[in-house]
Protein backbone atom coordinates (compact mmCIF):
# COMPACT_ATOMS: atom_id res chain seq x y z
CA UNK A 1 147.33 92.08 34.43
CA UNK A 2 143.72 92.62 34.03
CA UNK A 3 142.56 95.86 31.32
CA UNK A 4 141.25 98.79 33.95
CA UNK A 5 137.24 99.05 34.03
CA UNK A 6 137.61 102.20 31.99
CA UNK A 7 139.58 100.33 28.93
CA UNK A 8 137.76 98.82 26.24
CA UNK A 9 138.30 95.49 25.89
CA UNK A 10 139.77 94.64 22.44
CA UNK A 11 137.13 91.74 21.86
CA UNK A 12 134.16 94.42 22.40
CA UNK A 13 135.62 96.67 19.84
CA UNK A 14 135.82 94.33 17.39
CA UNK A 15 132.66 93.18 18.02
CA UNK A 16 131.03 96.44 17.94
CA UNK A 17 133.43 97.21 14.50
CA UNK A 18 132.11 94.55 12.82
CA UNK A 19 128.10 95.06 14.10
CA UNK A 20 129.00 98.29 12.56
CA UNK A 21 129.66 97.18 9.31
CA UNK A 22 127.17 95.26 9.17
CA UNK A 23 124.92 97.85 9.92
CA UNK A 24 126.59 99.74 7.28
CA UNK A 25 126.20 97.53 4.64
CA UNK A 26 122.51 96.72 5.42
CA UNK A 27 121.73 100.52 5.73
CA UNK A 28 123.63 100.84 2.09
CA UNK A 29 121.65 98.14 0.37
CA UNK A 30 118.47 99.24 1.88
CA UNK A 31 118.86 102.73 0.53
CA UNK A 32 119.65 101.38 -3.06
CA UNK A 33 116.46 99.44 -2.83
CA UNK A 34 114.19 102.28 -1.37
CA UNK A 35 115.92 104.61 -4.39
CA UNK A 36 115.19 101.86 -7.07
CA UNK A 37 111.57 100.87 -5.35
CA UNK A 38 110.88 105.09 -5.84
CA UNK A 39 112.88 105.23 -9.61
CA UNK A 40 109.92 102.23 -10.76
CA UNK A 41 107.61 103.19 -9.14
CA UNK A 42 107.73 106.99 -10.75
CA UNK A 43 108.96 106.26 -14.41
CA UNK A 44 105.43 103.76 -14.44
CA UNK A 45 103.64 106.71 -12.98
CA UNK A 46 102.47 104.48 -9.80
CA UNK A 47 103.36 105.87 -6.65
CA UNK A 48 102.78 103.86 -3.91
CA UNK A 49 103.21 105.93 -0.88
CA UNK A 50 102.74 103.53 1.93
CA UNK A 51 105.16 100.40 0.56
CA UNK A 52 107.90 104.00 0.35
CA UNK A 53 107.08 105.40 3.72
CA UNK A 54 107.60 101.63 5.50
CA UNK A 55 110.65 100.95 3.21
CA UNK A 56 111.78 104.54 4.54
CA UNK A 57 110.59 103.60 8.33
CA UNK A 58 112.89 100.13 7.90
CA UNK A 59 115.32 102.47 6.74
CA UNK A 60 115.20 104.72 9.68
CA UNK A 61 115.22 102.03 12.30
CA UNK A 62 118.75 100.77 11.07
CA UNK A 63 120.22 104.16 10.58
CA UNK A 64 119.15 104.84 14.34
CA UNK A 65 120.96 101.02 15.21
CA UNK A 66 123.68 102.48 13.25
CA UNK A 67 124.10 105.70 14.94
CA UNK A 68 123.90 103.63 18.76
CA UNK A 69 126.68 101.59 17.65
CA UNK A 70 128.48 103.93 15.99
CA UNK A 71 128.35 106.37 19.45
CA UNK A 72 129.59 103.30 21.62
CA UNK A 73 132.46 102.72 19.65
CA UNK A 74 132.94 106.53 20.02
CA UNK A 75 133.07 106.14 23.55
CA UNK A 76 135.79 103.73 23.60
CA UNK A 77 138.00 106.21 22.21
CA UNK A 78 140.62 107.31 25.01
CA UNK A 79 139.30 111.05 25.08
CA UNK A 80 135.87 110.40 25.05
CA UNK A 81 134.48 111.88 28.09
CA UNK A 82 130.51 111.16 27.93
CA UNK A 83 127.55 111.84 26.35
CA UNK A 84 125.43 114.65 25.85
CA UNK A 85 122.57 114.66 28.22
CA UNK A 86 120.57 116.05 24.88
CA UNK A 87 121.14 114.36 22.73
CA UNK A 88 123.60 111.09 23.48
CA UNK A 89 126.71 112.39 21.55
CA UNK A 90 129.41 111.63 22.73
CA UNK A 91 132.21 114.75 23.22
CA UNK A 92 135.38 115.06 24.61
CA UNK A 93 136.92 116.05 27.76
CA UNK A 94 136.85 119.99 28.06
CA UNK A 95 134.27 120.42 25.92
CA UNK A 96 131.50 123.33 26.96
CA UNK A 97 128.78 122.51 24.35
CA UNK A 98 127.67 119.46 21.98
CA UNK A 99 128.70 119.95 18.74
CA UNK A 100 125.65 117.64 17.84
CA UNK A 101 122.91 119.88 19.07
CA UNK A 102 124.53 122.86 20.99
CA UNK A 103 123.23 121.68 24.39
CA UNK A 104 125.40 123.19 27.35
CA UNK A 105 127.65 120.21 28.82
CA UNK A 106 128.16 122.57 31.63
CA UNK A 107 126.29 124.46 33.79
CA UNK A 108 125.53 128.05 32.66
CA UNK A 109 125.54 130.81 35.19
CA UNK A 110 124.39 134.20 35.17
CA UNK A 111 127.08 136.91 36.28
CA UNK A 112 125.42 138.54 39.63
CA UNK A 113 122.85 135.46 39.63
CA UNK A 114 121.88 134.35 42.79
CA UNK A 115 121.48 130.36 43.42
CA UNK A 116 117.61 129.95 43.62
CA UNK A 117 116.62 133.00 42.68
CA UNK A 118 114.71 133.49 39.53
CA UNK A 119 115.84 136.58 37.67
């Protein structure tokens, strides 16, 4: 019996588990470094902004990997119903707003409103 379109397969979870740790650990490490390039840099009283701000950029760029992979393995959870046209969250089925960035998952209308008509 083949796994439905809608089910993870267990080979893609494990796959995106251990991209995640990966991730993980290189975001963990880089952070040490960026705190430790910052700590030597200030106790010699020689800042050098630009090597921090591209350490921090790296830095960024893996935390935003992080948070991708991190959302599709959200997804594969069994009441995981999309994500958030905001934002990309992903939130459950029922669910009215993002609890990310409070973006309506729903369409809002006004009581008395007429479609098409601005108020």
């Amino acid at each position: 019996m083949k796994p439905a379109a809608s089910e993870p397969k267990p080979e893609q979870s494990a796959e995106l588990i251990a991209q995640r740790d990966r991730l993980l650990e290189k975001f963990t490490v880089m952070q040490a470094d960026l705190g430790g390039a910052f700590y030597e840099m200030a106790i010699r009283d020689y800042l050098r902004i630009d090597v921090l701000t591209r350490r921090a950029a790296e830095l960024q760029r893996v935390d935003a990997e992080l948070l991708a992979v991190e959302r599709l393995l959200e997804l594969e959870r069994e009441d995981a119903a999309g994500l958030c046209p905001s934002c990309g969250a992903p939130f459950a089925a029922g669910v009215r707003f993002c609890a990310q960035c409070g973006n309506p998952l729903v369409p809002v209308e006004v009581p008395g409103a007429q479609p098409g008509v601005a108020p």
